[in-house]
Protein backbone atom coordinates (compact mmCIF):
# COMPACT_ATOMS: atom_id res chain seq x y z
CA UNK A 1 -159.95 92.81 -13.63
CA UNK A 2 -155.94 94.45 -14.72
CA UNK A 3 -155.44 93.18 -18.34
CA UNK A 4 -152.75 91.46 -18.83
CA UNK A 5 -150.34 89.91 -22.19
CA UNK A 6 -148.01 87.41 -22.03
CA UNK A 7 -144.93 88.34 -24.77
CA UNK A 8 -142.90 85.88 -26.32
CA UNK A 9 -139.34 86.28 -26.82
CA UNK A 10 -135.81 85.20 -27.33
CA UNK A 11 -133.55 84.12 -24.50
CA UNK A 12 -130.51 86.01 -25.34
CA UNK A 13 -129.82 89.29 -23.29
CA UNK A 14 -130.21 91.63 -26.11
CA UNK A 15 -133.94 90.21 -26.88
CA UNK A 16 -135.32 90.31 -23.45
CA UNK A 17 -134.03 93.78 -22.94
CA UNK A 18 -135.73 94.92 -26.10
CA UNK A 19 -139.45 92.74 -24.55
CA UNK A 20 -138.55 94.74 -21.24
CA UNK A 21 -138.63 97.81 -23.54
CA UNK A 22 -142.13 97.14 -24.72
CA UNK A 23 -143.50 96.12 -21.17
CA UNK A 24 -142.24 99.73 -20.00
CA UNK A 25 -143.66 101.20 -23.16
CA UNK A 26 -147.46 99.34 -22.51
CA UNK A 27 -147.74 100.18 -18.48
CA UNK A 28 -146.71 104.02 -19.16
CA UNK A 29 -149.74 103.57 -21.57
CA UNK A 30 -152.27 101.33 -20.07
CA UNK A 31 -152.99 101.47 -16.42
CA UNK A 32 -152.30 98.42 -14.10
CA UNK A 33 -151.71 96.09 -17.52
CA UNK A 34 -149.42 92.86 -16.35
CA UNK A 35 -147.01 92.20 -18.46
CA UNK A 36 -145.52 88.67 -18.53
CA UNK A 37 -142.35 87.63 -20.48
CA UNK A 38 -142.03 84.29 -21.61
CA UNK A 39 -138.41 83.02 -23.15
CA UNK A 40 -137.98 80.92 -25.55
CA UNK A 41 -134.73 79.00 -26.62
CA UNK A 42 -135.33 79.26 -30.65
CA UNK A 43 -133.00 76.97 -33.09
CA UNK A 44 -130.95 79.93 -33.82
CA UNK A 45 -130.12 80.16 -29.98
CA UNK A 46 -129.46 76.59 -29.50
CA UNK A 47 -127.03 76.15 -32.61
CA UNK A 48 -124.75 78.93 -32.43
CA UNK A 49 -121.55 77.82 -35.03
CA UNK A 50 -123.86 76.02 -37.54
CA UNK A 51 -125.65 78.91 -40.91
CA UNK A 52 -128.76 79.71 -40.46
CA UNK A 53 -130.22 77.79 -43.77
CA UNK A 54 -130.78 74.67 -42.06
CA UNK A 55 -133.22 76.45 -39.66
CA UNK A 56 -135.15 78.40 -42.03
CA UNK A 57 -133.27 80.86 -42.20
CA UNK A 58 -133.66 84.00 -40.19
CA UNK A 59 -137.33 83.58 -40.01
CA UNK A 60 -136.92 80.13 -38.99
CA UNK A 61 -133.90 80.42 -36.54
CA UNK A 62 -135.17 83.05 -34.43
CA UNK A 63 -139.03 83.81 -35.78
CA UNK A 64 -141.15 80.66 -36.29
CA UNK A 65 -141.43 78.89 -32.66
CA UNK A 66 -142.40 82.13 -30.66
CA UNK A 67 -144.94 82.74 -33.80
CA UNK A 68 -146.35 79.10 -33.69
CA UNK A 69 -147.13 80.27 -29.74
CA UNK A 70 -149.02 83.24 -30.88
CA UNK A 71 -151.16 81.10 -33.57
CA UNK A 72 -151.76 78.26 -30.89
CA UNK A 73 -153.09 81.18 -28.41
CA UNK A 74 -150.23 80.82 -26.13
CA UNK A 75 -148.88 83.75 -25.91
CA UNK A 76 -150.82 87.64 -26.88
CA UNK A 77 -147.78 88.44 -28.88
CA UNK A 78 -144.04 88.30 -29.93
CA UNK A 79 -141.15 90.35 -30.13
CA UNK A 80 -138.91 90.01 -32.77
CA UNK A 81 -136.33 92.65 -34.55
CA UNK A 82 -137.53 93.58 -37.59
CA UNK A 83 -134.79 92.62 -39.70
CA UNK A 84 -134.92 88.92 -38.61
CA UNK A 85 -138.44 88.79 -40.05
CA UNK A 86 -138.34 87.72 -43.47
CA UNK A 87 -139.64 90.51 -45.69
CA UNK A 88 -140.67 87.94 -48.66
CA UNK A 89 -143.37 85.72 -47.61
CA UNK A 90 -146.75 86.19 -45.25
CA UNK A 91 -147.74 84.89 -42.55
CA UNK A 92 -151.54 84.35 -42.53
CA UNK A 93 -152.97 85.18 -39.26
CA UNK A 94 -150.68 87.20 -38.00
CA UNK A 95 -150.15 90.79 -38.04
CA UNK A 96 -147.25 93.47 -36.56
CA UNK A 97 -149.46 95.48 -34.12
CA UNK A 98 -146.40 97.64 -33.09
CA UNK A 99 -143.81 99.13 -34.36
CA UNK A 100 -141.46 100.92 -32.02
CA UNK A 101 -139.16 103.98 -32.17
CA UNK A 102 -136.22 103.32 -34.26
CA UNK A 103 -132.80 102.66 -32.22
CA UNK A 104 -129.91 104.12 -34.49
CA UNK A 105 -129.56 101.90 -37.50
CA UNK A 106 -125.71 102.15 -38.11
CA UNK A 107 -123.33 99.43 -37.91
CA UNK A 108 -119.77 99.23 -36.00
CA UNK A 109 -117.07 97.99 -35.85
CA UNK A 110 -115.79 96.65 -32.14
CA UNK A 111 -112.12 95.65 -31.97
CA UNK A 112 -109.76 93.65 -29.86
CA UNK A 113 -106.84 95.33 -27.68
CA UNK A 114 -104.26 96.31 -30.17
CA UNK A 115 -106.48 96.77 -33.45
CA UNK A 116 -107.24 100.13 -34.89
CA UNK A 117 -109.70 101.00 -37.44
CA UNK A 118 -106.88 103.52 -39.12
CA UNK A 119 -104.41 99.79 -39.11
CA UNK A 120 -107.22 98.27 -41.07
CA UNK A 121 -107.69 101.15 -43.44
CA UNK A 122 -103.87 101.69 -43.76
CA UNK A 123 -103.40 97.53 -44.67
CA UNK A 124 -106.86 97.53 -46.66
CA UNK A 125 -107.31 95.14 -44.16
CA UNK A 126 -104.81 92.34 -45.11
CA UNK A 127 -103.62 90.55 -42.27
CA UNK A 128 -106.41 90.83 -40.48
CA UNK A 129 -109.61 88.86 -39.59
CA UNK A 130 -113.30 89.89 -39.32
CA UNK A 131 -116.11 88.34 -37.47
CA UNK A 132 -119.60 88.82 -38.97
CA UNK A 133 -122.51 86.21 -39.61
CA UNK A 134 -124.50 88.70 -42.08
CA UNK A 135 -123.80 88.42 -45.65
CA UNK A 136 -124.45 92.11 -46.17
CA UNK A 137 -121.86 93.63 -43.82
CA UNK A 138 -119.24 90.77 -44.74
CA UNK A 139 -119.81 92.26 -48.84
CA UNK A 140 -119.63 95.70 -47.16
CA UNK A 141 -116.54 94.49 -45.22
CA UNK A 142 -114.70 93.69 -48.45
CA UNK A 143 -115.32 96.28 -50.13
CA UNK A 144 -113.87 99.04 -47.17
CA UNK A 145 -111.14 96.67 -46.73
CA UNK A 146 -110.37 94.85 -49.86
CA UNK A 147 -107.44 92.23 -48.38
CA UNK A 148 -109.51 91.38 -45.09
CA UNK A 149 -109.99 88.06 -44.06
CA UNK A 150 -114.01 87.11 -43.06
CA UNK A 151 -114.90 84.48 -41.17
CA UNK A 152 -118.09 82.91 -40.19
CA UNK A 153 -119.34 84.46 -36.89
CA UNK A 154 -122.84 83.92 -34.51
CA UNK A 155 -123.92 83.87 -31.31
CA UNK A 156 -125.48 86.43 -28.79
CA UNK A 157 -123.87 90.64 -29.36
CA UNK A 158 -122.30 89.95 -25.60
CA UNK A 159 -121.38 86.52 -26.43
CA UNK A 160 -119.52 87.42 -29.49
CA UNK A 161 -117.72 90.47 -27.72
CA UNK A 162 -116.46 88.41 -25.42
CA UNK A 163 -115.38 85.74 -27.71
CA UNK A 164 -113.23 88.46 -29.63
CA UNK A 165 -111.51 89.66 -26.34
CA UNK A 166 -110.62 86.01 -25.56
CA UNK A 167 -109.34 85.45 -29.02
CA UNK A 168 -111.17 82.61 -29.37
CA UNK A 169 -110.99 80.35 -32.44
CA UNK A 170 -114.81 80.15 -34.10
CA UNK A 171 -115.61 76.81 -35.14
CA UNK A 172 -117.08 76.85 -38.63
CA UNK A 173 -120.76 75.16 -39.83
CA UNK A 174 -118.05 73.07 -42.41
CA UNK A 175 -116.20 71.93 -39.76
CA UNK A 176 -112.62 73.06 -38.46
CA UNK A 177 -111.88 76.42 -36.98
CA UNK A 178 -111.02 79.36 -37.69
CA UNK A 179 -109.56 82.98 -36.37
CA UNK A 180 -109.34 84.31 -33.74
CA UNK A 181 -111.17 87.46 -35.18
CA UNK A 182 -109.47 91.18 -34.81
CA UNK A 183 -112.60 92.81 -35.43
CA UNK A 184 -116.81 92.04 -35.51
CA UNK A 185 -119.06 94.09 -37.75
CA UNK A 186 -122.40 94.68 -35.28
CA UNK A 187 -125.46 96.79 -34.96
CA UNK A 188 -124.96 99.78 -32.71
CA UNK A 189 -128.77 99.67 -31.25
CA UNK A 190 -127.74 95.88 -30.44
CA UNK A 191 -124.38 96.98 -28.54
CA UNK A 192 -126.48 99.76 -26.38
CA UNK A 193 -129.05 97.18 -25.55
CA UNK A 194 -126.46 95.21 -23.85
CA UNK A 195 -124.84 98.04 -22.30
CA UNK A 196 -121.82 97.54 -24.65
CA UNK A 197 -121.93 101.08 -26.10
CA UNK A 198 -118.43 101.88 -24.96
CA UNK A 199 -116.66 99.02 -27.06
CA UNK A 200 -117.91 100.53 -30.45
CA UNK A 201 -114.59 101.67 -31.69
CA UNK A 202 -115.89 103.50 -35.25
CA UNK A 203 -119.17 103.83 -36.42
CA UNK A 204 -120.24 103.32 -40.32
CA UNK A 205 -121.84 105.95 -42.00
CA UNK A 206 -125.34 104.64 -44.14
CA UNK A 207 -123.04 105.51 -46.56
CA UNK A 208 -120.06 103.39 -46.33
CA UNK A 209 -122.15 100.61 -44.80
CA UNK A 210 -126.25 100.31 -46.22
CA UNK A 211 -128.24 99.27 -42.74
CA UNK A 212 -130.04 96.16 -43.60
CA UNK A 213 -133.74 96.44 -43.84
CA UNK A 214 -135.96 97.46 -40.85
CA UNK A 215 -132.44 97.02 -38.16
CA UNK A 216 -133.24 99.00 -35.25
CA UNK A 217 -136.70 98.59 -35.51
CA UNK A 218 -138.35 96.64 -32.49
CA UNK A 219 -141.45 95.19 -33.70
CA UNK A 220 -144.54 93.26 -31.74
CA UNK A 221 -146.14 90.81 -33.70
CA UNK A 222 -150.08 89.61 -32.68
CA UNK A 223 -153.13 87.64 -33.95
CA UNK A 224 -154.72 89.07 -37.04
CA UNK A 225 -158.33 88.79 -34.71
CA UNK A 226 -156.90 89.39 -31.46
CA UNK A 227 -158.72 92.68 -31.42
CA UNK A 228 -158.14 93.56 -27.87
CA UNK A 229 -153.82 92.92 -28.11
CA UNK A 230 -154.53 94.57 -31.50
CA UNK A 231 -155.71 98.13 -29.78
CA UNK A 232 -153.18 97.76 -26.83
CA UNK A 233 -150.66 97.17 -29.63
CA UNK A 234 -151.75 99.97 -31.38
CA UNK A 235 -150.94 102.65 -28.32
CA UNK A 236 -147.21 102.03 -28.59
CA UNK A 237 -147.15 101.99 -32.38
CA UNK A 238 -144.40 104.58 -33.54
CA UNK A 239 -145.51 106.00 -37.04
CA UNK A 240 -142.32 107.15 -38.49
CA UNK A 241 -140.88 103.73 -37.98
CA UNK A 242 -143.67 101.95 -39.54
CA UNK A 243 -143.60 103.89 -42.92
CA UNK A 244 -139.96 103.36 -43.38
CA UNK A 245 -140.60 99.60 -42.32
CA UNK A 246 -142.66 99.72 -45.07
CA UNK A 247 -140.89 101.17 -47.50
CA UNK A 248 -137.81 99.04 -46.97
CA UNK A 249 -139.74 95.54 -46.57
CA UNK A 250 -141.28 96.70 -49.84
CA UNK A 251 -137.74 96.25 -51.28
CA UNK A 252 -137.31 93.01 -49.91
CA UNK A 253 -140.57 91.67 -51.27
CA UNK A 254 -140.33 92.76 -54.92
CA UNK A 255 -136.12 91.76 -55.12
CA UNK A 256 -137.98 88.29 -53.42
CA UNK A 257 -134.92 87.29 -51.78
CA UNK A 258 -133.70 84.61 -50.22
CA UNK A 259 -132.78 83.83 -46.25
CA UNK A 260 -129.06 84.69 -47.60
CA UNK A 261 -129.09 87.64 -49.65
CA UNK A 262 -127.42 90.70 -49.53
CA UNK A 263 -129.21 93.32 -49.93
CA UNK A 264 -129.74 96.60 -47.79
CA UNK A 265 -132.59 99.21 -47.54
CA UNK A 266 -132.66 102.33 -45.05
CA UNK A 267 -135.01 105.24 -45.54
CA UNK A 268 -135.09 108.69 -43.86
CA UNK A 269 -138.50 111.22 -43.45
CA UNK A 270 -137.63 114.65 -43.84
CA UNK A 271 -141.01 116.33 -43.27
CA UNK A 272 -143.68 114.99 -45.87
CA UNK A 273 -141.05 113.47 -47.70
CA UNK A 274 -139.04 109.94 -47.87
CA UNK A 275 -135.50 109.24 -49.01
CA UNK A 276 -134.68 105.57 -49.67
CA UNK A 277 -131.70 104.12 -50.85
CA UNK A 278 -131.09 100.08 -51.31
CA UNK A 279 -128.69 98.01 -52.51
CA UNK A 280 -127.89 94.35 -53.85
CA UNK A 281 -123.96 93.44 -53.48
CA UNK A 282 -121.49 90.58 -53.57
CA UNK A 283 -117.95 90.24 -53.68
CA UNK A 284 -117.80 91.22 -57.36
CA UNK A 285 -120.90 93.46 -57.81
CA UNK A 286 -122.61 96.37 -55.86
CA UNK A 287 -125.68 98.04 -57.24
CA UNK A 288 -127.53 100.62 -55.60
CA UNK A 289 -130.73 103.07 -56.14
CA UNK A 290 -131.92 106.31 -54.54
CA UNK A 291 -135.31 107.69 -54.88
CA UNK A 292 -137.37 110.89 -52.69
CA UNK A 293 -140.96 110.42 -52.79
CA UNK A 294 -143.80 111.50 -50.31
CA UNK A 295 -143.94 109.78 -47.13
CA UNK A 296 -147.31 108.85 -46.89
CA UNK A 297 -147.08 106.58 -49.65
CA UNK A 298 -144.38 104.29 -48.70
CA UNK A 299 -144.93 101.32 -50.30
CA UNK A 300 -145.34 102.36 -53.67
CA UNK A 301 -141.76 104.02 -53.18
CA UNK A 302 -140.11 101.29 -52.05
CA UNK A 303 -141.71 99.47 -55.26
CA UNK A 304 -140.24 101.79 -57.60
CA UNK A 305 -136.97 101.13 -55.84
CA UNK A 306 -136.37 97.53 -55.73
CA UNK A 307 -137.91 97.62 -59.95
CA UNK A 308 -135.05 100.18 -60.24
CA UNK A 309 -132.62 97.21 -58.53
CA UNK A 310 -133.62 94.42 -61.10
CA UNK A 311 -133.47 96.55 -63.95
CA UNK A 312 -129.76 96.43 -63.22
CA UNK A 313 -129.44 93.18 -62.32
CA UNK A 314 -129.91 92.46 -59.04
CA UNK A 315 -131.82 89.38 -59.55
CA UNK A 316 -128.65 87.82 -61.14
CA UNK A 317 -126.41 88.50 -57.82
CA UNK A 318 -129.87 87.30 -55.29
CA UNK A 319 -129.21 83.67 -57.68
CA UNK A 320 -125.58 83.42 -57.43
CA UNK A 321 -125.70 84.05 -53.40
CA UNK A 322 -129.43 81.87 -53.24
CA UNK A 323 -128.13 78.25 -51.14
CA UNK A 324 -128.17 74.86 -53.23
């Protein structure tokens, strides 16, 4: 009898092309395995103007139903990007059985006819709008283009892309409107899953824009004693992703932050040893540490990292951004 696993996943184009990723990745892998894809509508899908607090947050908009499926034996497991999995909490019985290659981390910035990335240098960005529902890139945004205008900005990457080329107003979770945007702040992995590659007008360097922690990281989430998923899992599991996964979600758990805070964490492998930078920012403060350590103990660098972070006061900015 062919062994078979039933995924879980979001509805939106971008997740089922990343579950169609893993199905490729298990058959190459495990001979005559059926794969099934089941699609789920999440609360983050189905409210696209509202924040994301009402929901849970990240882990609640777009995490907890297709996990609920996995604990109920529903499904054998669930796909989820990384970076929408909180990074400050456990789940008991559940475990991330795979890990995949990491998609290029950077964000972009994708503009409508007319709009330059030299204008919004050249005007620090007054006059101008910019779509982005991350918290992170919309600090980031300010402080690259100190005059710009952000406004509140979800729904799916094509979705939103074609919302900016219609100039669209965006309604607002407070009610009213607002825009229509000039510009949208997204993930490049997220615009190449979507075959939107071509509409990424300039690309930010880690540097001038911190990748929040684990993006472009695909990960497959399982039953803690679902042993058989577990080794199937296991044959697609990318181990260069997973150590900086953990180094980064180590961040997140020691800074214990919220479903709203803005703090980054990317990490590079150079041989046997690790590079990881993070950062905690709002509109009036940015603080940031580097450390190197060896790769193989990820964990207790990304420890010494996010320590480094509320020695200098990062817990204060995590409170002043946490919701009321």
């Amino acid at each position: 009898m062919a062994a078979s696993m039933r995924i879980g996943t979001r509805k939106s184009t971008m997740a089922i092309a990343q579950t169609e990723q893993i199905a490729r990745r298990l058959g190459a892998v495990i001979s005559g395995l059926e794969v099934e894809i089941i699609r789920f509508e999440t609360a983050g899908d189905q409210d696209q103007t509202g924040k994301l607090l009402p929901h849970g947050g990240k882990g609640g908009a777009f995490v907890a139903q297709i996990r609920d499926a996995v604990l109920r034996g529903e499904l054998q497991a669930a796909m989820h990007s990384l970076k929408d999995v909180p990074g400050n909490e456990e789940t008991p019985g559940l475990v991330i059985g795979a890990l995949l290659t990491r998609d290029p981390p950077t964000d972009t910035l994708v503009l409508r006819a007319g709009v330059t990335h030299e204008d919004l240098k050249r005007t620090r960005g007054k006059g101008f709008k910019i779509g982005t529902n991350a918290v992170r890139r919309a600090a980031y945004a300010r402080r690259l283009f100190p005059e710009i205008e952000v406004i509140h900005y979800r729904g799916a990457a094509d979705t939103r892309v074609r919302k900016l080329d219609e100039k669209q107003m965006q309604r607002l979770p407070e009610g009213g409107e607002a825009g229509p945007a000039d510009a949208l702040i997204m993930a490049r992995s997220g615009l190449e899953r979507v075959g939107l590659a071509h509409r990424i007008a300039y690309e930010f360097s880690p540097r001038d824009m911190l990748p929040a922690a684990g993006q472009g990281i695909v990960a497959v989430e399982c039953a803690v004693q679902d042993w058989a998923t577990r080794k199937m899992l296991a044959k697609i599991d990318d181990p260069l992703a997973r150590v900086c996964a953990d180094a980064e979600r180590e961040v997140l758990w020691v800074l214990n932050g919220h479903c709203n805070s803005p703090i980054a964490a990317y990490a590079i492998i150079s041989g046997a040893a690790m590079s990881l930078t993070a950062s905690v920012l709002d509109d009036g403060q940015f603080i940031e540490a580097t450390r190197d350590g060896p790769a193989d103990r990820p964990r207790e660098l990304g420890r010494a990292v996010g320590l480094e972070l509320l020695d200098k006061g990062a817990a204060a900015i995590i409170e002043r951004t946490r919701p009321v």
